[in-house]
Structure formats: structure tokens, C-alpha cells
C-alpha atoms as a PDB file:
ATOM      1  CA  UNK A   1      -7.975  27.740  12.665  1.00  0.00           C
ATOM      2  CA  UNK A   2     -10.063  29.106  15.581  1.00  0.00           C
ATOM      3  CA  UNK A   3     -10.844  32.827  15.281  1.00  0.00           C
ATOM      4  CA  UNK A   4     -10.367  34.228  18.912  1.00  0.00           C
ATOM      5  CA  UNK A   5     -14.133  35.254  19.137  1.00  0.00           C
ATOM      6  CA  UNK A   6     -15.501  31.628  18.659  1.00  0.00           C
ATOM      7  CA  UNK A   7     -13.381  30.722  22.194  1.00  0.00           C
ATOM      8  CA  UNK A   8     -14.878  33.776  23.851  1.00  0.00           C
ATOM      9  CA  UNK A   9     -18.042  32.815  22.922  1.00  0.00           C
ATOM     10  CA  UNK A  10     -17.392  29.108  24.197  1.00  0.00           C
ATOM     11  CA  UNK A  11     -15.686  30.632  27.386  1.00  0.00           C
ATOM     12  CA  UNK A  12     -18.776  32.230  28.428  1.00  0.00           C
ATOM     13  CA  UNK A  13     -20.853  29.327  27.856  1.00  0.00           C
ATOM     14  CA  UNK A  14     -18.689  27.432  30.171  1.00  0.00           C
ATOM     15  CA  UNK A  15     -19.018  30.486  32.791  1.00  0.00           C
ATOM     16  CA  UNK A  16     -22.908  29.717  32.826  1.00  0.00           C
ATOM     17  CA  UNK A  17     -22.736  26.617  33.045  1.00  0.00           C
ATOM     18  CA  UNK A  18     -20.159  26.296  35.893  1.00  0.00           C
ATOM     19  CA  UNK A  19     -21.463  29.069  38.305  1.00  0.00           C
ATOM     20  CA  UNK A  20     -17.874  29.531  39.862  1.00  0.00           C
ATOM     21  CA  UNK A  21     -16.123  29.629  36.825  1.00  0.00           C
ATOM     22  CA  UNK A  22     -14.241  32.901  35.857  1.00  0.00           C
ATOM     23  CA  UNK A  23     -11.533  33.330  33.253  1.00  0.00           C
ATOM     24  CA  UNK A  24      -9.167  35.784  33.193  1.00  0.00           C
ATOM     25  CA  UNK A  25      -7.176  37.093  30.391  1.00  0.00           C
ATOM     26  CA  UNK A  26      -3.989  35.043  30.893  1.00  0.00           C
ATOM     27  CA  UNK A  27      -6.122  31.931  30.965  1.00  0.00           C
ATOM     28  CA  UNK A  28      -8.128  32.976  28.022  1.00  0.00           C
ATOM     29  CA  UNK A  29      -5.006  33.559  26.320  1.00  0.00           C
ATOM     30  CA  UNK A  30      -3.502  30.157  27.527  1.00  0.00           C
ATOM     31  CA  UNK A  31      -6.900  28.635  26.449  1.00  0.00           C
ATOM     32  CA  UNK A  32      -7.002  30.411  23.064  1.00  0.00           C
ATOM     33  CA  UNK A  33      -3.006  28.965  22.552  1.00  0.00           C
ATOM     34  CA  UNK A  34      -4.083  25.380  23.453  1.00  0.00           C
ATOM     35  CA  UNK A  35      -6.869  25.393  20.981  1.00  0.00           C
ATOM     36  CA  UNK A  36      -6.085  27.934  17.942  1.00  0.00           C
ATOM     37  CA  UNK A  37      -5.489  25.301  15.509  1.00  0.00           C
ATOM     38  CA  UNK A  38      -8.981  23.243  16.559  1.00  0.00           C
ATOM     39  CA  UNK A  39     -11.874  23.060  14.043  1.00  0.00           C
ATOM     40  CA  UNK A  40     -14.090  25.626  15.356  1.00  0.00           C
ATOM     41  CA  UNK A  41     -17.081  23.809  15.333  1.00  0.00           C
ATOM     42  CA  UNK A  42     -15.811  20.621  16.904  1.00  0.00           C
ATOM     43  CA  UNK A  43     -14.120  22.928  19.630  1.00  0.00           C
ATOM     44  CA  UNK A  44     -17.788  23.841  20.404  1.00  0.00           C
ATOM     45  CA  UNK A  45     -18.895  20.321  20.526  1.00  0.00           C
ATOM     46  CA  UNK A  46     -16.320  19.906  22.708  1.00  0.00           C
ATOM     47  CA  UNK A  47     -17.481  22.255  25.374  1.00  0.00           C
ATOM     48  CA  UNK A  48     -21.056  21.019  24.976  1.00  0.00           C
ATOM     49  CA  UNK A  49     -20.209  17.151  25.497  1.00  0.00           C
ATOM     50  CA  UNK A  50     -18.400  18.495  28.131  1.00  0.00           C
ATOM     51  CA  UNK A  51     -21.085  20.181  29.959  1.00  0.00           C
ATOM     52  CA  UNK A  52     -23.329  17.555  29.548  1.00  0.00           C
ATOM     53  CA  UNK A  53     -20.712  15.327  30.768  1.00  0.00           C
ATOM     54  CA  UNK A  54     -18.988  16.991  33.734  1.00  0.00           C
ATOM     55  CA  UNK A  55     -20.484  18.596  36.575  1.00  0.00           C
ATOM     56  CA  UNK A  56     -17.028  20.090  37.519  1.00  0.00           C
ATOM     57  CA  UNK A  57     -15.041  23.161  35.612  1.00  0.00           C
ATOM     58  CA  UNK A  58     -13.154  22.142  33.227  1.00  0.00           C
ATOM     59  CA  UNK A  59      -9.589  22.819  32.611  1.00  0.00           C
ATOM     60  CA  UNK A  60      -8.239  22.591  29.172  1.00  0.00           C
ATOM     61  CA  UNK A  61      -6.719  18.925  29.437  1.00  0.00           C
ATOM     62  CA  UNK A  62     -10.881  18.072  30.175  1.00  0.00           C
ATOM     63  CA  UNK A  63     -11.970  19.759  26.816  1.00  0.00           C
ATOM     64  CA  UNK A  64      -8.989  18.699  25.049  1.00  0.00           C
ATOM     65  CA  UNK A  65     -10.223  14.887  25.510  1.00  0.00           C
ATOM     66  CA  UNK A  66     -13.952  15.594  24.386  1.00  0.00           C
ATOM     67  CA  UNK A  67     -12.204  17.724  20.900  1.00  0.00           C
ATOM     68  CA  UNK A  68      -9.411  14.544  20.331  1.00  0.00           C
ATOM     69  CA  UNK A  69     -12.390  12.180  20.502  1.00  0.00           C
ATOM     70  CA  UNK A  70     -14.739  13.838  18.037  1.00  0.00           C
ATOM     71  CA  UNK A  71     -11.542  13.812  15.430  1.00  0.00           C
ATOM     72  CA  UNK A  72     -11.070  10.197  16.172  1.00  0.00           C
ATOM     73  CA  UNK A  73     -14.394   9.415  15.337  1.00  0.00           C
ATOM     74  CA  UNK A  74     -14.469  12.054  12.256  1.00  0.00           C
ATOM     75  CA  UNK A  75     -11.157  10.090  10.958  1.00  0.00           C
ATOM     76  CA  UNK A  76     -12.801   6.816  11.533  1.00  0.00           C
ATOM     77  CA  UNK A  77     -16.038   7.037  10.394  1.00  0.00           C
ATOM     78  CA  UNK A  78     -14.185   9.341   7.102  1.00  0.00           C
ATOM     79  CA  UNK A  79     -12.097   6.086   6.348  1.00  0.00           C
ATOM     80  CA  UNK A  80     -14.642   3.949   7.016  1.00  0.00           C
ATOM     81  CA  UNK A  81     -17.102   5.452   4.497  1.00  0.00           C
ATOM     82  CA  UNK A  82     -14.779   6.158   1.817  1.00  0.00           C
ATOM     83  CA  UNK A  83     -14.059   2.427   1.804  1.00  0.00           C
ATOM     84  CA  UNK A  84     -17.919   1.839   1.618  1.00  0.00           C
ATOM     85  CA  UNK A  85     -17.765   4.472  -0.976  1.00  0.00           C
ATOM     86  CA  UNK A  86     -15.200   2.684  -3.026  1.00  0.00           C
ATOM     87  CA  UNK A  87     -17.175  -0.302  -2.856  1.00  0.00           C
ATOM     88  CA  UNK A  88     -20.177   1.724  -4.702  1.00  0.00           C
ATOM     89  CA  UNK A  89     -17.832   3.718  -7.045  1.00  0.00           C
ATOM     90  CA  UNK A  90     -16.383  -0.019  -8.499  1.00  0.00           C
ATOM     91  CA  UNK A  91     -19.326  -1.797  -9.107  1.00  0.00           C
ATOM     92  CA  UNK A  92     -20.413   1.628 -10.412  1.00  0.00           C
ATOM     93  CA  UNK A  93     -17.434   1.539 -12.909  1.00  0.00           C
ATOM     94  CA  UNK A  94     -17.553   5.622 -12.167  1.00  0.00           C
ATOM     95  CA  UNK A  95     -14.676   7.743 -11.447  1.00  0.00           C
ATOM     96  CA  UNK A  96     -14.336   9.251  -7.928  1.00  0.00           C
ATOM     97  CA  UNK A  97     -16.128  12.425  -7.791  1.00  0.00           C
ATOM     98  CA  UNK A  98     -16.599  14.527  -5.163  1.00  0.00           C
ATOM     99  CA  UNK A  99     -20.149  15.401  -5.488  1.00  0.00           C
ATOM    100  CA  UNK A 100     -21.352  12.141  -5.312  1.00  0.00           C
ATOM    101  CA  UNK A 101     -19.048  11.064  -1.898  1.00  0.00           C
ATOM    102  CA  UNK A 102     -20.564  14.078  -0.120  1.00  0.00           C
ATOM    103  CA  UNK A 103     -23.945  13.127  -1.234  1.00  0.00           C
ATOM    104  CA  UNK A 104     -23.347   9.473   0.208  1.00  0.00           C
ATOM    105  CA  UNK A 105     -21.932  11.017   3.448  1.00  0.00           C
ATOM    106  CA  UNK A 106     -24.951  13.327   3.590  1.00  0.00           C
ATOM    107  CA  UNK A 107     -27.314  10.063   3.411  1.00  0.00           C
ATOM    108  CA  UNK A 108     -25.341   8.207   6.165  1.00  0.00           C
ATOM    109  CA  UNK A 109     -25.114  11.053   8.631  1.00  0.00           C
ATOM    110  CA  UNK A 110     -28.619  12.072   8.622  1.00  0.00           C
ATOM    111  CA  UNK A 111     -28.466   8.638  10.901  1.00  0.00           C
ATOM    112  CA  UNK A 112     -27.982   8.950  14.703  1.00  0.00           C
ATOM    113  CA  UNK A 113     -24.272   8.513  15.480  1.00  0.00           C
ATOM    114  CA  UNK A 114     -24.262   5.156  16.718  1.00  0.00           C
ATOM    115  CA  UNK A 115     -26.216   3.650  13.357  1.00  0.00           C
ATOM    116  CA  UNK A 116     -24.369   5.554  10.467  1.00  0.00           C
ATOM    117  CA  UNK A 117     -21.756   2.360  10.320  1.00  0.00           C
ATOM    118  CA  UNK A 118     -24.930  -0.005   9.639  1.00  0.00           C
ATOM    119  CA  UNK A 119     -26.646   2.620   7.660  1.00  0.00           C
ATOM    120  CA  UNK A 120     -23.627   2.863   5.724  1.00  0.00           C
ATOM    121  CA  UNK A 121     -22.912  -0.636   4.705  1.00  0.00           C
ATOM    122  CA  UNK A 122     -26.635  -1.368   4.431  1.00  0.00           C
ATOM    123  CA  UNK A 123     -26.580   1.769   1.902  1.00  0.00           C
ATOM    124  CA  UNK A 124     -23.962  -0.045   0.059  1.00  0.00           C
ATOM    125  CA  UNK A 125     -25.438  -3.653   0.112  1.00  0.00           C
ATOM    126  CA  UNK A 126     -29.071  -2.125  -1.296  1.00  0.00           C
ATOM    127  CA  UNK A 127     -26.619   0.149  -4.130  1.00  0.00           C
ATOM    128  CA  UNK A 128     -24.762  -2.687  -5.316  1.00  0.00           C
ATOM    129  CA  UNK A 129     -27.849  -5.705  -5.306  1.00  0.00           C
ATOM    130  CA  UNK A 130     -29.969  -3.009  -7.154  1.00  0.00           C
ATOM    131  CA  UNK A 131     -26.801  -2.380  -9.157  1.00  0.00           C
ATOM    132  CA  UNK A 132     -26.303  -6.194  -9.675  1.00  0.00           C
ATOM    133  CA  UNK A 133     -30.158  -6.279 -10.827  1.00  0.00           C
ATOM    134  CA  UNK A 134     -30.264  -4.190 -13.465  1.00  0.00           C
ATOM    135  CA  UNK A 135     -26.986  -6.074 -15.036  1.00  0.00           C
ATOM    136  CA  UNK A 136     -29.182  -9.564 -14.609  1.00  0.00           C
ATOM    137  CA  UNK A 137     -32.269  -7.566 -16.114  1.00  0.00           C
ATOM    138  CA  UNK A 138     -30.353  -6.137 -19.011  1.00  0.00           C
ATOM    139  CA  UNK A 139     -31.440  -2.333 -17.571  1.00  0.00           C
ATOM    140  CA  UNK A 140     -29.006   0.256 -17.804  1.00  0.00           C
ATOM    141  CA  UNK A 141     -28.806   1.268 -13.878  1.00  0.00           C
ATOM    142  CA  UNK A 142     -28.852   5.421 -12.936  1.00  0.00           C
ATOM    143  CA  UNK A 143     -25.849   6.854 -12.194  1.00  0.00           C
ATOM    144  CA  UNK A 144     -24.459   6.222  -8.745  1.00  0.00           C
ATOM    145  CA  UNK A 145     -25.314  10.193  -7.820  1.00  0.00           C
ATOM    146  CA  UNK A 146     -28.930   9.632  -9.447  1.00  0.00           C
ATOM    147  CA  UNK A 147     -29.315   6.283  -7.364  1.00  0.00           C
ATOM    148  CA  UNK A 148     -28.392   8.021  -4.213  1.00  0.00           C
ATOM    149  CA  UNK A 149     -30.680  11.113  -4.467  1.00  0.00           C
ATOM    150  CA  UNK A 150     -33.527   8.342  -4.695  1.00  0.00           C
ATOM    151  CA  UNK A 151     -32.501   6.713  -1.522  1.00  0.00           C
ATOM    152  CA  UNK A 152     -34.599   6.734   1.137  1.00  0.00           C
END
């Protein structure tokens, strides 16, 4: 949920970027209504990737479509990597944990956006052959957590 002064804040930005561009309360208040239940900090990606995108004010329909695209891509990439994930955690033989699925999202998304996919399932190709070595070599591999704090 949004806390009011996080669109204020947002609202402004878009007044200096858009020279023209005033709001008053009722539209702030129609804004803030639209956009109460948006992740704050995706709501200010939003209005950034619009900026950078738009040379015209936006109206809320024009921020709405930058907001609904970063959650399409969060639930993508999200399934995407816990099925990479899952791939690590079975030839792991390891329980789900959370610690260690943060720590492999941490990995892929210090990538740029458009190569955390690759970066992801070359992460998980590299896991599993090292994984895959150890069994041939008769080593007992790390844990899956320990393995992917060495990664780099």
C-alpha cells in the first residue's frame, strides 16, 4: 500500500519535469485512489520510465501502463527463476529455503535487465555441472547457499 506522501513526492517530480504540469487536490486525490494499492517503489519507477519516456504530461492511464509493465516483468522473471531455482534445489537434494532463493535472486539481478534470463540459466548450468562433478569425483559438493556465495 502507497502511503499518501510517496505520491506527493512523485507528483512533484512530475511537476518538474513537465513545466506546465500542476495538480490540484481533486486530481491528487483521484491520483492517490488510482494508485493506493501500488508497490511504492515500482509506482516510482513508474513515473521515472515515464519521464524518460514521454515528453508529454502524463495522465494516470500513461503511468498506469509503465507500473502494470514492471509487475509483468517482476511476475515473469519471479516464475521464471524459481523454476531455475528448482532446478538447483533438486539436484541439490535440499529443501526449499528461503535464504538461499533470495541469495540466487540477488546473484541474477545484479545483471542488467535484459541478461538476468541468461545469467540465470547459465547460473544454473555452472551449479548443477559443478554439482554433477563432485558426484563423478566422489567430493562431497558445498551446500547450494555455500556454492552460491562463491559465485562470481
Amino acid at each position: 500500500m502507497m502511503e499518501r506522501r510517496v505520491l506527493l513526492k512523485n507528483l512533484q517530480i512530475l511537476e518538474k519535469a513537465y513545466e506546465k504540469l500542476s495538480f490540484t487536490q481533486p486530481q491528487v486525490d483521484l491520483w492517490y485512489e488510482c494508485f493506493k494499492d501500488c508497490e511504492e517503489k515500482d509506482f516510482e519507477l513508474a513515473v521515472m520510465n515515464y519521464i524518460k519516456g514521454n515528453e508529454f504530461p502524463p495522465v494516470i492511464a500513461g503511468v498506469m501502463k509503465y507500473y502494470r509493465e514492471i509487475e509483468d516483468y517482476k511476475k515473469e522473471m519471479k516464475d521464471f527463476l524459481f523454476r531455475q531455482y528448482m532446478t538447483l534445489r533438486s539436484t541439490w537434494d535440499e529443501k526449499q529455503d528461503a535464504e538461499t532463493m533470495n541469495e540466487f535472486v540477488r546473484i541474477v539481478c545484479e545483471y542488467p535487465k535484459d541478461q538476468r534470463k541468461e545469467a540465470a540459466v547459465d547460473i544454473t548450468h555452472r551449479a548443477v555441472s559443478f554439482h554433477h562433478d563432485c558426484e563423478i569425483e566422489g567430493r562431497t559438493a558445498p551446500s547450494l547457499i555455500d556454492y552460491l556465495r562463491g559465485e562470481k
